[in-house]
C-alpha atoms as a PDB file:
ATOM      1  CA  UNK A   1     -21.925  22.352  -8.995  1.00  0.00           C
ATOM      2  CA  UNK A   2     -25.194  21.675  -7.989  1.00  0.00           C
ATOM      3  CA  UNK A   3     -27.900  24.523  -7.099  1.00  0.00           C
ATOM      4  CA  UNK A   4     -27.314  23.962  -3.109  1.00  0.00           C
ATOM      5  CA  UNK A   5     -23.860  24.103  -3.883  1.00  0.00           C
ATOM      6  CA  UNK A   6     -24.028  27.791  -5.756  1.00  0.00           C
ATOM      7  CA  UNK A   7     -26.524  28.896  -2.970  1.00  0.00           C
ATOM      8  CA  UNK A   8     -23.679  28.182  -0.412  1.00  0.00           C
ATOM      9  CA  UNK A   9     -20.634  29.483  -2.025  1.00  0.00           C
ATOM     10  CA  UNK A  10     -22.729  32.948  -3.655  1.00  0.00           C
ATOM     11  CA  UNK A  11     -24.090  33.391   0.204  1.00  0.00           C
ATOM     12  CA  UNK A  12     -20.154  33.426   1.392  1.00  0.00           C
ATOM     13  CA  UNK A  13     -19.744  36.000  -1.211  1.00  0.00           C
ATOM     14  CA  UNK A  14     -22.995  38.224  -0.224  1.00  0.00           C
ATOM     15  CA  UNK A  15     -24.463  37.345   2.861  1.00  0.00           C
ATOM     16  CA  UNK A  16     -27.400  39.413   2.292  1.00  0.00           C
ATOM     17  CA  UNK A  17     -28.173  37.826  -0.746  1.00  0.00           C
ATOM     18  CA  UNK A  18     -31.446  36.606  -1.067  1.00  0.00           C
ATOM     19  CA  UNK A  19     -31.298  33.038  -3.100  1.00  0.00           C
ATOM     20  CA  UNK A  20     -34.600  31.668  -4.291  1.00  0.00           C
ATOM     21  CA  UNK A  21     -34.817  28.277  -6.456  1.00  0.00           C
ATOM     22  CA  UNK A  22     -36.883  29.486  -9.563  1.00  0.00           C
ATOM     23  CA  UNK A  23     -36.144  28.209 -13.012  1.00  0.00           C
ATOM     24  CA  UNK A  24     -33.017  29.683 -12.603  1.00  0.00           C
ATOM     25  CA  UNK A  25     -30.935  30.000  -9.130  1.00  0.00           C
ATOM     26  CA  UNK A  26     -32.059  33.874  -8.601  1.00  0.00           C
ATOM     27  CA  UNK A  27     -29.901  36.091  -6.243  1.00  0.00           C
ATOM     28  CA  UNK A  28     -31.427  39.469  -5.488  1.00  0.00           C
ATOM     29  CA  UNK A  29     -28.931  41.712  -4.599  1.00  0.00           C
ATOM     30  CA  UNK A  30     -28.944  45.359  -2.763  1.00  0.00           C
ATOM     31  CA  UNK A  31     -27.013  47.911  -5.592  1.00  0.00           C
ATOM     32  CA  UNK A  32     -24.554  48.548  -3.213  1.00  0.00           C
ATOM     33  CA  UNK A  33     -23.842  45.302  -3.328  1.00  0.00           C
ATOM     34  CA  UNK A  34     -24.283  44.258  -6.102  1.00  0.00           C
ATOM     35  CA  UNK A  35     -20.793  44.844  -8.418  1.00  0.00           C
ATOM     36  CA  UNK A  36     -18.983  42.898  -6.131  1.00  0.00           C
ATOM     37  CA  UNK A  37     -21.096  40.059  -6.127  1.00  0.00           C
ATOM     38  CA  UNK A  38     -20.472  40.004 -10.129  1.00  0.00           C
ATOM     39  CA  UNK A  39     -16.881  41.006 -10.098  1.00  0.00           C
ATOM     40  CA  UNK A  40     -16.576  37.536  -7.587  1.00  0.00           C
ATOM     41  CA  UNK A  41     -19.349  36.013  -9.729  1.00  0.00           C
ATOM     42  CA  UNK A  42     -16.845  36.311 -12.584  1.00  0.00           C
ATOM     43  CA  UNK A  43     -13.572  35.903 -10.662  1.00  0.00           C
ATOM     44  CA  UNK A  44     -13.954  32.992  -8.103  1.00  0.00           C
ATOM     45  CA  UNK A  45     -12.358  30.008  -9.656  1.00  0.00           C
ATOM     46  CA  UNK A  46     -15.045  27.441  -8.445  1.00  0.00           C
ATOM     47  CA  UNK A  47     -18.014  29.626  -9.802  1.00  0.00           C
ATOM     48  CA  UNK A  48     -16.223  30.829 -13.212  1.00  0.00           C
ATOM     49  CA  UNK A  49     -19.049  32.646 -14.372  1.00  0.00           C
ATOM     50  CA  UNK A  50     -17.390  34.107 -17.474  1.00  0.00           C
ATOM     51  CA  UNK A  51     -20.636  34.582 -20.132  1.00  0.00           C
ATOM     52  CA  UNK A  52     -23.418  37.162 -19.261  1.00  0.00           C
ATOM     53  CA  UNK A  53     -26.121  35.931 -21.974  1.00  0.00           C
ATOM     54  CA  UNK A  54     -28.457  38.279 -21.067  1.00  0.00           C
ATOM     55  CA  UNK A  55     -29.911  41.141 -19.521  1.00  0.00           C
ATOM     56  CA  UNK A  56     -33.638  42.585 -19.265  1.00  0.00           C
ATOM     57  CA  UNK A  57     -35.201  45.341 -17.656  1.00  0.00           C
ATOM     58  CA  UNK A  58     -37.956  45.233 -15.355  1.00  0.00           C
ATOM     59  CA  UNK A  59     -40.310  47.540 -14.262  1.00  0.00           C
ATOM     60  CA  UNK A  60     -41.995  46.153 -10.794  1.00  0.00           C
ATOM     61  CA  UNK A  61     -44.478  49.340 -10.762  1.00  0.00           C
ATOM     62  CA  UNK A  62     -43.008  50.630  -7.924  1.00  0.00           C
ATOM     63  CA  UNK A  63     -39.246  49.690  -8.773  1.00  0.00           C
ATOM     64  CA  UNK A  64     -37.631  49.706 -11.790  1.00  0.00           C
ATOM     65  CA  UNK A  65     -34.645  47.220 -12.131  1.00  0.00           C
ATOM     66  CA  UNK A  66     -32.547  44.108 -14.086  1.00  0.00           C
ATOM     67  CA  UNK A  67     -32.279  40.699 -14.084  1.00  0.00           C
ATOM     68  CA  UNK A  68     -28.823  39.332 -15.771  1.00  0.00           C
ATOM     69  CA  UNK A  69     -28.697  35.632 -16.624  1.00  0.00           C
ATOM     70  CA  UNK A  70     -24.682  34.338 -16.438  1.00  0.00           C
ATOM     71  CA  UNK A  71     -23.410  30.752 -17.379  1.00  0.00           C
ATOM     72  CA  UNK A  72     -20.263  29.536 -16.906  1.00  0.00           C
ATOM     73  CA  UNK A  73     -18.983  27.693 -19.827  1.00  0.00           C
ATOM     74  CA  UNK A  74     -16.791  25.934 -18.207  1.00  0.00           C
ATOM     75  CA  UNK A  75     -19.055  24.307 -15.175  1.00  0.00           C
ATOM     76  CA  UNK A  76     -22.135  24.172 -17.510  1.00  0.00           C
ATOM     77  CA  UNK A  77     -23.983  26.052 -14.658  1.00  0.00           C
ATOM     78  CA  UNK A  78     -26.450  29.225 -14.513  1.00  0.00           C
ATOM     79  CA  UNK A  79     -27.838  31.778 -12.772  1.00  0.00           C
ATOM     80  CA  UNK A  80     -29.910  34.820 -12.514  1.00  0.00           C
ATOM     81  CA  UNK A  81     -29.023  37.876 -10.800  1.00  0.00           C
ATOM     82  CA  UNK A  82     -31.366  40.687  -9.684  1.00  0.00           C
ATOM     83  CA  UNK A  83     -31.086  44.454  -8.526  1.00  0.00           C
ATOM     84  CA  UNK A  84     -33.533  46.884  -8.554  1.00  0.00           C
ATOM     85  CA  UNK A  85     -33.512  50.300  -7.401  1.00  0.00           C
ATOM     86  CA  UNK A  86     -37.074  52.306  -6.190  1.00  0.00           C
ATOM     87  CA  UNK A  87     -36.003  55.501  -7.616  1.00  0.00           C
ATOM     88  CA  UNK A  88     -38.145  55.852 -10.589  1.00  0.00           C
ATOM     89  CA  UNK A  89     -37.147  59.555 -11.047  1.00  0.00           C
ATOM     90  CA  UNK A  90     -33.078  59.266 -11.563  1.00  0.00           C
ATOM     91  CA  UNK A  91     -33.176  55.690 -11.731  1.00  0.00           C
ATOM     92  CA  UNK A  92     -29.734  54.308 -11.944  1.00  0.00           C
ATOM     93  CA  UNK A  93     -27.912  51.103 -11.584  1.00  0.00           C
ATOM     94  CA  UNK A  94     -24.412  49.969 -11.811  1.00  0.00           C
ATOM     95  CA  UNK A  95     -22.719  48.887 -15.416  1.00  0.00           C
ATOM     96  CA  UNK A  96     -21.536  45.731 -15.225  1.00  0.00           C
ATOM     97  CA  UNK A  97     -19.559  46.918 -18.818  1.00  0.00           C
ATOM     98  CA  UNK A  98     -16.238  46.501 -17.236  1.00  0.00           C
ATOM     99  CA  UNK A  99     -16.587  42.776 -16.051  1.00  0.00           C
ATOM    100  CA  UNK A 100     -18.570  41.773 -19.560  1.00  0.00           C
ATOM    101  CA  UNK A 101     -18.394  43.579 -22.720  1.00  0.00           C
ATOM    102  CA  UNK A 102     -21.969  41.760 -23.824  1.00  0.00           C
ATOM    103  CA  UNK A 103     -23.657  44.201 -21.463  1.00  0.00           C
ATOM    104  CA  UNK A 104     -22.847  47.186 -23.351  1.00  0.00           C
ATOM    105  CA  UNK A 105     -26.273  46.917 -25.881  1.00  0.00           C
ATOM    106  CA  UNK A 106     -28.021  45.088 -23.560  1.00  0.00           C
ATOM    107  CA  UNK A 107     -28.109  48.227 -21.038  1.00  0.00           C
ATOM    108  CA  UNK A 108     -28.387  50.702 -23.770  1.00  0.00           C
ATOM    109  CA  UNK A 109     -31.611  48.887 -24.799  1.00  0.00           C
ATOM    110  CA  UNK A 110     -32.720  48.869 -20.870  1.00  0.00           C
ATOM    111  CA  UNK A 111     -32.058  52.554 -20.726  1.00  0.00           C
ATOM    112  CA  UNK A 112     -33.733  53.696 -23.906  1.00  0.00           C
ATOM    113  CA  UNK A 113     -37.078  51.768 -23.163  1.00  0.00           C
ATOM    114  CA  UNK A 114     -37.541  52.290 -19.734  1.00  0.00           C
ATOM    115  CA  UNK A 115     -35.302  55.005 -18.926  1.00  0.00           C
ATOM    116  CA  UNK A 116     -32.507  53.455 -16.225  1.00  0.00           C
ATOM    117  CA  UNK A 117     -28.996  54.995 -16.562  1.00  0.00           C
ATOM    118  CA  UNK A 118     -26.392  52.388 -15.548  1.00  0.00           C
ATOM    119  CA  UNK A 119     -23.297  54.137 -13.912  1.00  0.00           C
ATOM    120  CA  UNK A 120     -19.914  53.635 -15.306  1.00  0.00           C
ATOM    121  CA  UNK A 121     -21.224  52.354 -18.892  1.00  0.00           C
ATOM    122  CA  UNK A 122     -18.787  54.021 -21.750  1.00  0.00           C
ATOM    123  CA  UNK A 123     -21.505  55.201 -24.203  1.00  0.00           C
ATOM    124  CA  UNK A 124     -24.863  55.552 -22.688  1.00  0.00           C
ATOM    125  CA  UNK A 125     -27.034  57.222 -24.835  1.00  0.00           C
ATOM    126  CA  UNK A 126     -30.370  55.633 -26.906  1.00  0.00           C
ATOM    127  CA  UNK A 127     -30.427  52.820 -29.373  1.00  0.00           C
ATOM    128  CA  UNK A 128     -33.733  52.257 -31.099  1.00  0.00           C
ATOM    129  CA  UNK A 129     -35.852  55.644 -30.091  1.00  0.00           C
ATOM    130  CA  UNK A 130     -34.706  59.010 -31.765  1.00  0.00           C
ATOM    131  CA  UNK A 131     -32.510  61.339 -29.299  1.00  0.00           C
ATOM    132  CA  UNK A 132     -35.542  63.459 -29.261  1.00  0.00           C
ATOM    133  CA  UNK A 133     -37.902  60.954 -27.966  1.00  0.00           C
ATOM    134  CA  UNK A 134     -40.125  61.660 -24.822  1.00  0.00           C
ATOM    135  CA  UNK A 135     -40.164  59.025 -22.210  1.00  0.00           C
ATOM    136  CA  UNK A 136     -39.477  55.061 -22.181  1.00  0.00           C
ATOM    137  CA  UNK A 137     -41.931  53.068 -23.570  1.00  0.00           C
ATOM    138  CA  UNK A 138     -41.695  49.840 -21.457  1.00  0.00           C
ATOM    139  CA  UNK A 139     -42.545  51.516 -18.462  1.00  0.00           C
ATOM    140  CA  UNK A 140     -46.065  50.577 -17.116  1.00  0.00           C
ATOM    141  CA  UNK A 141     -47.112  54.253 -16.497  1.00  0.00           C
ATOM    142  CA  UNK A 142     -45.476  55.865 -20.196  1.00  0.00           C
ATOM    143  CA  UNK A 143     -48.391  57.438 -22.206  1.00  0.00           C
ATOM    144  CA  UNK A 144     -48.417  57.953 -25.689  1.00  0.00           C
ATOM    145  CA  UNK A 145     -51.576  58.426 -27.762  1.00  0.00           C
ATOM    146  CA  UNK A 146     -49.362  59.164 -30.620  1.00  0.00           C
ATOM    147  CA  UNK A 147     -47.503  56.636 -31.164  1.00  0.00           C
ATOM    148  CA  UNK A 148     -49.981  53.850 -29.462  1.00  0.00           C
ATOM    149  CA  UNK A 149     -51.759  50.611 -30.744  1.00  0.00           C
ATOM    150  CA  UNK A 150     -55.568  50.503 -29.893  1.00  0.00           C
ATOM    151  CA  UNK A 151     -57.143  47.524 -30.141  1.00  0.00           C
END
């Protein structure tokens, strides 16, 4: 299926979508949205996107959110799905545990560095940093003259 193809059929699944060619087809999708849109991402048999490869946390300065990379191995194609939320306080996005088990470290990892809790994940709880650690060191404005490198 070819990139104008995917656009078509992932913008019958969420017309609010917004599709951008990049490297990768990127959909950004609204969090209320967005679990759907990878349950169908998954499901639909002419999309089949049944590997999540990867997912890594971003923090936008004002948002904080994740991009997830899926291929289908069946249909040889990709994309990359986005959803960010601009609650930095209690930020929180939605597990996508339940559709793909690969998820499970990668969001652990996402919320021990920069501190998003993804609802509905079975174990969320730190996985480098000590329980006792204070704050998420991938996020732009974490301090630590501790711990810190100075060049």
């Amino acid at each position: 299926m070819t990139n104008a193809e995917l656009s078509k059929k992932i913008s019958e699944l969420s017309p609010d979508a917004v599709i951008e060619e990049k490297q990768y087809l990127t959909v950004t999708v609204q969090p209320d949205k967005f679990f759907s849109l990878m349950q169908n991402l998954k499901s639909e048999p002419s999309l089949a996107f049944d590997y999540l490869f990867n997912i890594s946390g971003v923090d936008y300065g004002k948002e904080l959110g994740a991009s997830y990379f899926l291929d289908s191995t069946k249909f040889r194609h990709q994309i990359l799905v986005k959803q960010k939320t601009s609650d930095r306080t209690n930020a929180e996005l939605e597990s996508v545990y339940s559709i793909w088990k690969t998820a499970e470290f990668h969001e652990r990892e996402i919320y021990d560095l920069l501190g998003v809790q993804f609802k509905n994940h079975p174990d969320m709880r730190r996985i480098f940093l000590e329980d006792d650690w204070n704050g998420h060191p991938l996020r732009k404005d974490y301090v630590d003259e501790v711990n810190m490198i100075i060049r």
